[in-house]
PDB file of N, CA and C in Angstrom:
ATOM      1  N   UNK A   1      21.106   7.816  16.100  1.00  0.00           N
ATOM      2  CA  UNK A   1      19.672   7.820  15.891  1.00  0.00           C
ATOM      3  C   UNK A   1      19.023   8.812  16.845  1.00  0.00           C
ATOM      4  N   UNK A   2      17.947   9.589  16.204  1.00  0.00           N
ATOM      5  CA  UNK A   2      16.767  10.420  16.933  1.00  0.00           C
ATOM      6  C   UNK A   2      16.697   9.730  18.170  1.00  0.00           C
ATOM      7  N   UNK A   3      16.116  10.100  19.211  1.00  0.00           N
ATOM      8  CA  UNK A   3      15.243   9.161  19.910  1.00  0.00           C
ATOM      9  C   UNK A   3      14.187   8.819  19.997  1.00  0.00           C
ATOM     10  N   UNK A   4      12.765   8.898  19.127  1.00  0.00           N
ATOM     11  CA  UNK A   4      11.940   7.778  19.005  1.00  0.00           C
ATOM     12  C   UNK A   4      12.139   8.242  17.611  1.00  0.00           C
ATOM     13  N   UNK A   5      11.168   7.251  16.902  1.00  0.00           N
ATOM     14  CA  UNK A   5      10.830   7.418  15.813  1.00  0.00           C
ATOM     15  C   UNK A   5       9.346   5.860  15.318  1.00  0.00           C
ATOM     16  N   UNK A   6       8.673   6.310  14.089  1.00  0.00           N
ATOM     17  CA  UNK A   6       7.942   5.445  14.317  1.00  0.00           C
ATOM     18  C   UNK A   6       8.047   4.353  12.912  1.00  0.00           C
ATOM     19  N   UNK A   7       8.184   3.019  13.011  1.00  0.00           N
ATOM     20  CA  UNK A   7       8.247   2.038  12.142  1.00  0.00           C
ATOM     21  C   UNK A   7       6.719   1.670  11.894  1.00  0.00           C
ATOM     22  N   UNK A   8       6.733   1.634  10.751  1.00  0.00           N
ATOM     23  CA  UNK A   8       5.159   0.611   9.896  1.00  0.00           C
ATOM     24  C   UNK A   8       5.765  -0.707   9.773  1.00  0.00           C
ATOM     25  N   UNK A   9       4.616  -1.179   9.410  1.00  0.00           N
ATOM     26  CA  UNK A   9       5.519  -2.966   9.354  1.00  0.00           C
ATOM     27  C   UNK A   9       3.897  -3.321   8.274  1.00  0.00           C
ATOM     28  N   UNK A  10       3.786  -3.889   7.017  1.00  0.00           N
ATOM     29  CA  UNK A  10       2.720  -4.150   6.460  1.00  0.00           C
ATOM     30  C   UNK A  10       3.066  -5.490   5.648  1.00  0.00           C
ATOM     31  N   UNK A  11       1.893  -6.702   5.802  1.00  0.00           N
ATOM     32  CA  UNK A  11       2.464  -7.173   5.431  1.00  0.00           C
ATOM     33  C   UNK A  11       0.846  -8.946   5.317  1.00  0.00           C
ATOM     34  N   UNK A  12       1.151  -9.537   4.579  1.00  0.00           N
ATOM     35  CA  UNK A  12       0.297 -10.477   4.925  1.00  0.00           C
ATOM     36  C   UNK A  12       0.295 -11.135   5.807  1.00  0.00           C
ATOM     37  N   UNK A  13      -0.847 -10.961   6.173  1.00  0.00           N
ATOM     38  CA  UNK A  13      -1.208 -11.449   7.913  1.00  0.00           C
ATOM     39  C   UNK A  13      -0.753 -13.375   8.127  1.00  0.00           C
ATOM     40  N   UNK A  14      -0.579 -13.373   9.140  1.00  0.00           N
ATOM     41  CA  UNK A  14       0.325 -14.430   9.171  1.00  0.00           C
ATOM     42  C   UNK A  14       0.326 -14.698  10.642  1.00  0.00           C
ATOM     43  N   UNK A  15       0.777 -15.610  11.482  1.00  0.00           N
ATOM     44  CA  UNK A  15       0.813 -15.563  13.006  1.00  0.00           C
ATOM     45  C   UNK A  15       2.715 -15.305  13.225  1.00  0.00           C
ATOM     46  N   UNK A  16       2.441 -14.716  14.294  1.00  0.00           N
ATOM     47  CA  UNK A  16       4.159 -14.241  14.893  1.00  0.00           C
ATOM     48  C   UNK A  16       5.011 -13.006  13.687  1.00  0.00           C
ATOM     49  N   UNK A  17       3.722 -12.076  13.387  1.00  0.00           N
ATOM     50  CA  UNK A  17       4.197 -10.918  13.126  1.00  0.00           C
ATOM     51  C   UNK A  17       4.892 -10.521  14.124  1.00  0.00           C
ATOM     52  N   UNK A  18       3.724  -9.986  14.403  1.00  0.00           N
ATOM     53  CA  UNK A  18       4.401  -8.997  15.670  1.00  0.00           C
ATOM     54  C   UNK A  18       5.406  -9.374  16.886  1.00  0.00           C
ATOM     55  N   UNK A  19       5.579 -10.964  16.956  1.00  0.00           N
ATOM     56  CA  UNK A  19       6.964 -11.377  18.070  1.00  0.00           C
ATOM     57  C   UNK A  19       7.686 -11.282  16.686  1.00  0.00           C
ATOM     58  N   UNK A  20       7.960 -11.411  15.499  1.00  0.00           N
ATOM     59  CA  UNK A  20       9.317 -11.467  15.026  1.00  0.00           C
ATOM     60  C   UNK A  20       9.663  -9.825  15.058  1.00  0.00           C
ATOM     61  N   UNK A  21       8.584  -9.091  14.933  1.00  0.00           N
ATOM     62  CA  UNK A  21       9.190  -7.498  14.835  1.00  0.00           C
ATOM     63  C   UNK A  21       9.832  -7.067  16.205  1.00  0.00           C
ATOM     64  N   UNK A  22       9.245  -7.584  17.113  1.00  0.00           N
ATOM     65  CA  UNK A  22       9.682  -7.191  18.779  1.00  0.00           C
ATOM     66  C   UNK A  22      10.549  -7.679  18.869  1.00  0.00           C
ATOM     67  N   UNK A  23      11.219  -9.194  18.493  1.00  0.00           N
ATOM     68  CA  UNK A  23      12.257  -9.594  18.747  1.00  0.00           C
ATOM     69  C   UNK A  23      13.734  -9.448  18.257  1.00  0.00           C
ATOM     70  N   UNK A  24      13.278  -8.690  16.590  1.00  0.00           N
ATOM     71  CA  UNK A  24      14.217  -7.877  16.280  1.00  0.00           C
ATOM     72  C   UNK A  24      14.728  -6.262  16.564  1.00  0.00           C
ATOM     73  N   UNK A  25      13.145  -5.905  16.831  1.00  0.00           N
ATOM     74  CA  UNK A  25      13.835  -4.478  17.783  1.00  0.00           C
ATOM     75  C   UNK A  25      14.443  -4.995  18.703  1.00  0.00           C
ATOM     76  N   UNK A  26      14.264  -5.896  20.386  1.00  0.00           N
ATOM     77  CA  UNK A  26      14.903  -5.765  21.371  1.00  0.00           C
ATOM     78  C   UNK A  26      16.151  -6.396  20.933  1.00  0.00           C
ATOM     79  N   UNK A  27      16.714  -6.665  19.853  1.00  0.00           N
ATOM     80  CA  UNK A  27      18.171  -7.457  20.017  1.00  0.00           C
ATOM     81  C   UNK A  27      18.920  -6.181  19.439  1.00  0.00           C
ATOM     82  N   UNK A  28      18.507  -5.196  19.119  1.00  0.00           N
ATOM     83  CA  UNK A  28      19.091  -4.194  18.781  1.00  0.00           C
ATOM     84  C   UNK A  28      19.330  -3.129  19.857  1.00  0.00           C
ATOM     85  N   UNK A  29      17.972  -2.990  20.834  1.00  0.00           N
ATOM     86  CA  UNK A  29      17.965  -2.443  22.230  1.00  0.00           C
ATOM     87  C   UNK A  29      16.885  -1.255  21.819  1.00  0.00           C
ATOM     88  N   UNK A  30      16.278  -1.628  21.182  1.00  0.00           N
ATOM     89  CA  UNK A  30      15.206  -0.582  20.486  1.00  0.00           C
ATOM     90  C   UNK A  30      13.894  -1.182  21.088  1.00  0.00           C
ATOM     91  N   UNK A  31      13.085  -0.052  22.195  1.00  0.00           N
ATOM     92  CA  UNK A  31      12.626  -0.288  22.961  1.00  0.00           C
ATOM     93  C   UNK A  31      11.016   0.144  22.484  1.00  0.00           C
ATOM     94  N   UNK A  32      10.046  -0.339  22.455  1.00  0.00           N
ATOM     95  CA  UNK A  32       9.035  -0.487  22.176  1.00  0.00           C
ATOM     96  C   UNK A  32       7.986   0.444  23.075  1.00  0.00           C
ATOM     97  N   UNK A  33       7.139   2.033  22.709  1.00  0.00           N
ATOM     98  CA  UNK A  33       6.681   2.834  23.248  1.00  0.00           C
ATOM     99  C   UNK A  33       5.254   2.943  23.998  1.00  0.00           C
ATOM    100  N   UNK A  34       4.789   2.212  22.302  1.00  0.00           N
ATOM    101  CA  UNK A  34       3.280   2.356  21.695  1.00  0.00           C
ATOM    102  C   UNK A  34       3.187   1.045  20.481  1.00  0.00           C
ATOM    103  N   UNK A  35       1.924   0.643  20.309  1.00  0.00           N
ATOM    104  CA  UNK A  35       2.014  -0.564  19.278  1.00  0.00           C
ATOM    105  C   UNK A  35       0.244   0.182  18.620  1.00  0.00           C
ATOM    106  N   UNK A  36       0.187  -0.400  18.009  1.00  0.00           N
ATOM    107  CA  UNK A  36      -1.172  -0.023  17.039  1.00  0.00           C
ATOM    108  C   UNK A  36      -1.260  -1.272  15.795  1.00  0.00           C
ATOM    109  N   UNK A  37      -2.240  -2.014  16.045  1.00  0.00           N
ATOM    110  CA  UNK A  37      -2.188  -2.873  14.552  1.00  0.00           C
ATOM    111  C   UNK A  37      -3.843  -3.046  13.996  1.00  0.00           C
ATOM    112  N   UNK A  38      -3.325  -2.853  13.176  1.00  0.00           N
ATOM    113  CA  UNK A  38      -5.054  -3.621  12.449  1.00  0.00           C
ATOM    114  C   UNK A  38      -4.597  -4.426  11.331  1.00  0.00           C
ATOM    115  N   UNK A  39      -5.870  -5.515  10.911  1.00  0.00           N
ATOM    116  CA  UNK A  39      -6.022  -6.415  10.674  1.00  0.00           C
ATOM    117  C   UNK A  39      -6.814  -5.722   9.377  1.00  0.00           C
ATOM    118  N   UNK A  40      -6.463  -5.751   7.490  1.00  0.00           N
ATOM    119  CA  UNK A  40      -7.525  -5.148   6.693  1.00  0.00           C
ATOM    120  C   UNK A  40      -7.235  -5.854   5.429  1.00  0.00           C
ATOM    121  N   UNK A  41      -8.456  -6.535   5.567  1.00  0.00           N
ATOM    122  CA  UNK A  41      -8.860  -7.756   4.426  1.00  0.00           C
ATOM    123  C   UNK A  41      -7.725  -8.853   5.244  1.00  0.00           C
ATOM    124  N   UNK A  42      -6.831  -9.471   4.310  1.00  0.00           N
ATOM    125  CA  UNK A  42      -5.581 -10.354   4.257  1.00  0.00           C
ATOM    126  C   UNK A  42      -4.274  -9.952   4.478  1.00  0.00           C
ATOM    127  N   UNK A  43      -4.732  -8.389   5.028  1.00  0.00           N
ATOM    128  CA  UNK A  43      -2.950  -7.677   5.450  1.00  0.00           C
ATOM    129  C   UNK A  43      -2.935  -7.078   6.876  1.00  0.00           C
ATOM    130  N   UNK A  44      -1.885  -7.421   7.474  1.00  0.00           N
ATOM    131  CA  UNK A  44      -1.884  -6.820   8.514  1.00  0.00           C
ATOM    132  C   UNK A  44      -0.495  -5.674   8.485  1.00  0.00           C
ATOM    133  N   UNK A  45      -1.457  -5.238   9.222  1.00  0.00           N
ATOM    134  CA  UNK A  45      -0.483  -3.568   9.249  1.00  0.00           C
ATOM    135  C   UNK A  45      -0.240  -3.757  10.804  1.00  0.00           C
ATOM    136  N   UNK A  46       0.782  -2.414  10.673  1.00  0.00           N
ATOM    137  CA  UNK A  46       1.396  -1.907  12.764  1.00  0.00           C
ATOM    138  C   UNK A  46       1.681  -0.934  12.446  1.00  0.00           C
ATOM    139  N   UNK A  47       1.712   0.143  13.682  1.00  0.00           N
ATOM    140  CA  UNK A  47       2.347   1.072  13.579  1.00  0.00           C
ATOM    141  C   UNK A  47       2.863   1.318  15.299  1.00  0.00           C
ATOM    142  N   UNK A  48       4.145   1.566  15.259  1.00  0.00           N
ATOM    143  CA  UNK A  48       4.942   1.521  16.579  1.00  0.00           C
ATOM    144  C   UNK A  48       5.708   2.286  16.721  1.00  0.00           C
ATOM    145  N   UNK A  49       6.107   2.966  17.856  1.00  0.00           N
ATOM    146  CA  UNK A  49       6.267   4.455  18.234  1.00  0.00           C
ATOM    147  C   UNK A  49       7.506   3.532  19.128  1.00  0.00           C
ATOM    148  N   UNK A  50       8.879   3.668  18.441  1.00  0.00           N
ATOM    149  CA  UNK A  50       9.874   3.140  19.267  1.00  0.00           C
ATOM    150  C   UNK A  50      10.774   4.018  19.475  1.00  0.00           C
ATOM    151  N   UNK A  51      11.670   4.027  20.972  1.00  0.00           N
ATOM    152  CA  UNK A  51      12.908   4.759  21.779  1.00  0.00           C
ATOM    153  C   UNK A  51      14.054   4.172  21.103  1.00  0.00           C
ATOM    154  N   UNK A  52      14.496   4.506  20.382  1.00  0.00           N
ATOM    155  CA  UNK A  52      15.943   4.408  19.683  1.00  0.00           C
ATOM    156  C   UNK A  52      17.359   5.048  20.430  1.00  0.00           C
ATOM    157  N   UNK A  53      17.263   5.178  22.009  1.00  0.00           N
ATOM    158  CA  UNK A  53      18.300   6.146  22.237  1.00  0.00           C
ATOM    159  C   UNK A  53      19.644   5.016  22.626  1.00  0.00           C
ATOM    160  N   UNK A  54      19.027   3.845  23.086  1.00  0.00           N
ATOM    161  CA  UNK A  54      20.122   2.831  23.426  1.00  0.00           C
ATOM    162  C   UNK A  54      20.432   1.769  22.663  1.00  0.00           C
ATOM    163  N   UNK A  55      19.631   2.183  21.040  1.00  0.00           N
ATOM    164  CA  UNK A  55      19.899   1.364  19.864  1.00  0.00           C
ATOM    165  C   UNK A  55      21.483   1.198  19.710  1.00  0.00           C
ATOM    166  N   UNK A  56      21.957  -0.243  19.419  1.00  0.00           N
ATOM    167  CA  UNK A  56      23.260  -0.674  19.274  1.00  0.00           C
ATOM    168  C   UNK A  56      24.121  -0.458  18.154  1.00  0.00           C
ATOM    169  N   UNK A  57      23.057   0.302  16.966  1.00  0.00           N
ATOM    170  CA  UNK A  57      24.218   0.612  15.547  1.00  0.00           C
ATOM    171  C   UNK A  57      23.189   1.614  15.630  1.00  0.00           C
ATOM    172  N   UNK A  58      24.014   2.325  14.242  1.00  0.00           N
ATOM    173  CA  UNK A  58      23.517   3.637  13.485  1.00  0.00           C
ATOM    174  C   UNK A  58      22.260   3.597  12.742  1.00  0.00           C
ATOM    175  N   UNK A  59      21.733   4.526  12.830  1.00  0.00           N
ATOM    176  CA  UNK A  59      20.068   4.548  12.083  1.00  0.00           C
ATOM    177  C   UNK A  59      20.104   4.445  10.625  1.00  0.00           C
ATOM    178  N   UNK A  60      21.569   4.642  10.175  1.00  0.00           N
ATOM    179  CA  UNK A  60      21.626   4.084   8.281  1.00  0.00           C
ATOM    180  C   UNK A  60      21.690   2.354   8.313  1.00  0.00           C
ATOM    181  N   UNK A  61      22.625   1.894   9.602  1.00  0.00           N
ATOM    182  CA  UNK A  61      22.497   0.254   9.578  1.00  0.00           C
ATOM    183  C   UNK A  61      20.880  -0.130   9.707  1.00  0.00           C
ATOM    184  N   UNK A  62      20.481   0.048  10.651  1.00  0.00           N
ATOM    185  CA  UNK A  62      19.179  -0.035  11.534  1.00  0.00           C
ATOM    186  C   UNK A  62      18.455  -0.273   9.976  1.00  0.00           C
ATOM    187  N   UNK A  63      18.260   1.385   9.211  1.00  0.00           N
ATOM    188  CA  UNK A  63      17.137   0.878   7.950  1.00  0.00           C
ATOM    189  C   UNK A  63      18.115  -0.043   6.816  1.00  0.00           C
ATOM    190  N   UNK A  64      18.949  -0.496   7.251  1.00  0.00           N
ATOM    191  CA  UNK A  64      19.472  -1.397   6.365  1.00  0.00           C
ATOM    192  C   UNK A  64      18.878  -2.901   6.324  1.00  0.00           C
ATOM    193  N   UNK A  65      19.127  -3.394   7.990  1.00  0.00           N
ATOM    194  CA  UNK A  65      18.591  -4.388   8.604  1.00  0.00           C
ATOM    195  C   UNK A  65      16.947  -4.123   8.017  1.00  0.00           C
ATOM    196  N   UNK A  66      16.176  -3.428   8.516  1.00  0.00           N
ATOM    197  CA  UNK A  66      15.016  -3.831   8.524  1.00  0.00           C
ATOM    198  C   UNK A  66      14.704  -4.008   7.343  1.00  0.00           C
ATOM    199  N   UNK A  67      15.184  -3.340   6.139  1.00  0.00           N
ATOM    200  CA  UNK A  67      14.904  -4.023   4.516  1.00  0.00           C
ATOM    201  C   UNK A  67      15.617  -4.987   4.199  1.00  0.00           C
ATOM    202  N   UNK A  68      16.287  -5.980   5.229  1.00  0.00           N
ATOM    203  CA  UNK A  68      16.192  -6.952   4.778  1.00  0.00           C
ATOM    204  C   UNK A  68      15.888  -8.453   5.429  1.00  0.00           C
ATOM    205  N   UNK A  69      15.778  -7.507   6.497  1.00  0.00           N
ATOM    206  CA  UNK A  69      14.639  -8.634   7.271  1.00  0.00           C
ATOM    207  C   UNK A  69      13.456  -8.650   7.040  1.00  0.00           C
ATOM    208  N   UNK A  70      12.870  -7.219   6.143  1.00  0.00           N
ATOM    209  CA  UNK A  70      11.282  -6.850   5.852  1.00  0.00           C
ATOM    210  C   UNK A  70      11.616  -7.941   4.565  1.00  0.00           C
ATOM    211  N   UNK A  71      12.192  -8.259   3.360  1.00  0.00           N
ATOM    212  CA  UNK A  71      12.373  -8.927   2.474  1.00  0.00           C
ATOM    213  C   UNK A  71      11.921 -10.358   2.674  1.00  0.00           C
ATOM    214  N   UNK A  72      13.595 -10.426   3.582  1.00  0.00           N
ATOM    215  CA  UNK A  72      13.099 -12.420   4.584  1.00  0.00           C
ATOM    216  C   UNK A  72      11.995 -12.803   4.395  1.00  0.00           C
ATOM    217  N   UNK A  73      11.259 -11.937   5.625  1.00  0.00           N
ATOM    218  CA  UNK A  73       9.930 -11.944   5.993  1.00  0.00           C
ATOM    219  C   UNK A  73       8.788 -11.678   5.164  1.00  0.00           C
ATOM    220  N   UNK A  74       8.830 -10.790   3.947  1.00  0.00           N
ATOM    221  CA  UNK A  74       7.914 -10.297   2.562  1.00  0.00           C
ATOM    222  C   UNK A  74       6.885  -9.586   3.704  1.00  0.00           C
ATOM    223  N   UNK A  75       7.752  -8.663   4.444  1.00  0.00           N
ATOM    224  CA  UNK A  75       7.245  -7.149   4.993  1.00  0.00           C
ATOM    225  C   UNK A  75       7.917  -6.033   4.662  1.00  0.00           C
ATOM    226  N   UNK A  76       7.183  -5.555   4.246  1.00  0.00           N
ATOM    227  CA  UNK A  76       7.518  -3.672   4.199  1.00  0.00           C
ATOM    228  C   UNK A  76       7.663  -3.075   5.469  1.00  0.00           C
ATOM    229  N   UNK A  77       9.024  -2.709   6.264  1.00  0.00           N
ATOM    230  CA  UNK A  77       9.156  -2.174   6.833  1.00  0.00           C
ATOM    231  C   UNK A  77       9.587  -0.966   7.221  1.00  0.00           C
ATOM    232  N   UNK A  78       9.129   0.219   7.549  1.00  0.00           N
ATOM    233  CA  UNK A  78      10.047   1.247   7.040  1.00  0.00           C
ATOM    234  C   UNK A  78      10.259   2.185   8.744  1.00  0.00           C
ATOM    235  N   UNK A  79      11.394   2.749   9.479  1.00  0.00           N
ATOM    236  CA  UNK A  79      11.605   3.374  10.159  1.00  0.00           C
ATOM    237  C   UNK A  79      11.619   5.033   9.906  1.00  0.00           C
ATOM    238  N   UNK A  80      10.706   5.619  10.093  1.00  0.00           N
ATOM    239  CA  UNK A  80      10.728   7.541   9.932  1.00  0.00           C
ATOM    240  C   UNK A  80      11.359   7.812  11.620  1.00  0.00           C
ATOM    241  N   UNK A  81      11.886   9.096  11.373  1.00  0.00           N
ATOM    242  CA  UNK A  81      11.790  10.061  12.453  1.00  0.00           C
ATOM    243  C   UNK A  81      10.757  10.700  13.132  1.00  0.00           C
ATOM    244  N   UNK A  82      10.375  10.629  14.502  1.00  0.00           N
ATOM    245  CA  UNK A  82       9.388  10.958  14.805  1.00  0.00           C
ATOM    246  C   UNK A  82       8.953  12.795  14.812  1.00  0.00           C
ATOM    247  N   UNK A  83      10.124  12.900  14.427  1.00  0.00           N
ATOM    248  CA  UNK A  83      10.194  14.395  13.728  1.00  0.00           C
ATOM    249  C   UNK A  83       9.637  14.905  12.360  1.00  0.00           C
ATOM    250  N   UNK A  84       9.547  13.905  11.700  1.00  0.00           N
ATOM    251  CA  UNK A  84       8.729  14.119  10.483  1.00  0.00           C
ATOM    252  C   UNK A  84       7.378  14.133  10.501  1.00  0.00           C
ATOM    253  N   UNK A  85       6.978  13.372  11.753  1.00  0.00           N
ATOM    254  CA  UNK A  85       5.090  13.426  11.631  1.00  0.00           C
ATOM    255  C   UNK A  85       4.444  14.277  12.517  1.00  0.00           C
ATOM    256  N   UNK A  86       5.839  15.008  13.293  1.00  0.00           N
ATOM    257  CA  UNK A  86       5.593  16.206  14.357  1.00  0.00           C
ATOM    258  C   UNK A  86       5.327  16.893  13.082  1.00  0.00           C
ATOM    259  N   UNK A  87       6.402  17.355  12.531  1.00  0.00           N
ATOM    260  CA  UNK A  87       6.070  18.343  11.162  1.00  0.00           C
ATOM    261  C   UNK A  87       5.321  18.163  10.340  1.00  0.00           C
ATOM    262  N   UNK A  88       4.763  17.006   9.967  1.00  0.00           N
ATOM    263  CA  UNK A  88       3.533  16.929   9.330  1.00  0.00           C
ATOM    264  C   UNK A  88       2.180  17.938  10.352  1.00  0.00           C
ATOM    265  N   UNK A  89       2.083  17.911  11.748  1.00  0.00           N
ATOM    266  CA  UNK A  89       0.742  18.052  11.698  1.00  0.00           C
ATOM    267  C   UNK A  89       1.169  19.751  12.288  1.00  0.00           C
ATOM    268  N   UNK A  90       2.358  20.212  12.201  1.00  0.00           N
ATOM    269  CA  UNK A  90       2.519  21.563  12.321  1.00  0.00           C
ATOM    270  C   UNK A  90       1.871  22.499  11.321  1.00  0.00           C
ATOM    271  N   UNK A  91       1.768  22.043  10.103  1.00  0.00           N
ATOM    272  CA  UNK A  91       1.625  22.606   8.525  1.00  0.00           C
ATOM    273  C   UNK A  91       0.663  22.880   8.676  1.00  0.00           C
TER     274      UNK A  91
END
């Protein structure tokens, strides 16, 4: 894996979003940078800027796990490279 990259997490708002997302990054060793959430209508969104360098599997497992813990949970979770939104605002 890159070393950071940033995960969305969207999903109906609910209490212990955000400890179940933290608690599945740190068991992986995926270390938490930056957090950002809002609250819009009945959904809550995040957006989190995480260090992936001492992550414990590969970044194809990693987005494996999180679609199907985003499922479990009935969150959309998705992990980008933080290289892709560098290049987004290069253009």
């Amino acid at each position: 894996m890159s070393d950071h990259s940033v995960l969305t997490v969207i999903g109906k708002d609910r209490i212990g979003i955000v400890a179940e997302v933290a608690t599945l990054l740190a068991e992986y060793h995926i270390n938490i940078l930056n957090i950002s959430q809002q609250l819009m209508e009945d959904f809550f969104t995040m957006i989190i800027l995480v260090d992936t360098e001492a992550c414990s599997i590969s970044r194809a497992e990693m987005l494996t796990i999180l679609a199907e813990e985003g499922k479990k949970r009935a969150l959309d979770m998705r992990l980008q490279d933080e290289a892709l939104f560098q290049a987004m605002y290069r253009i």
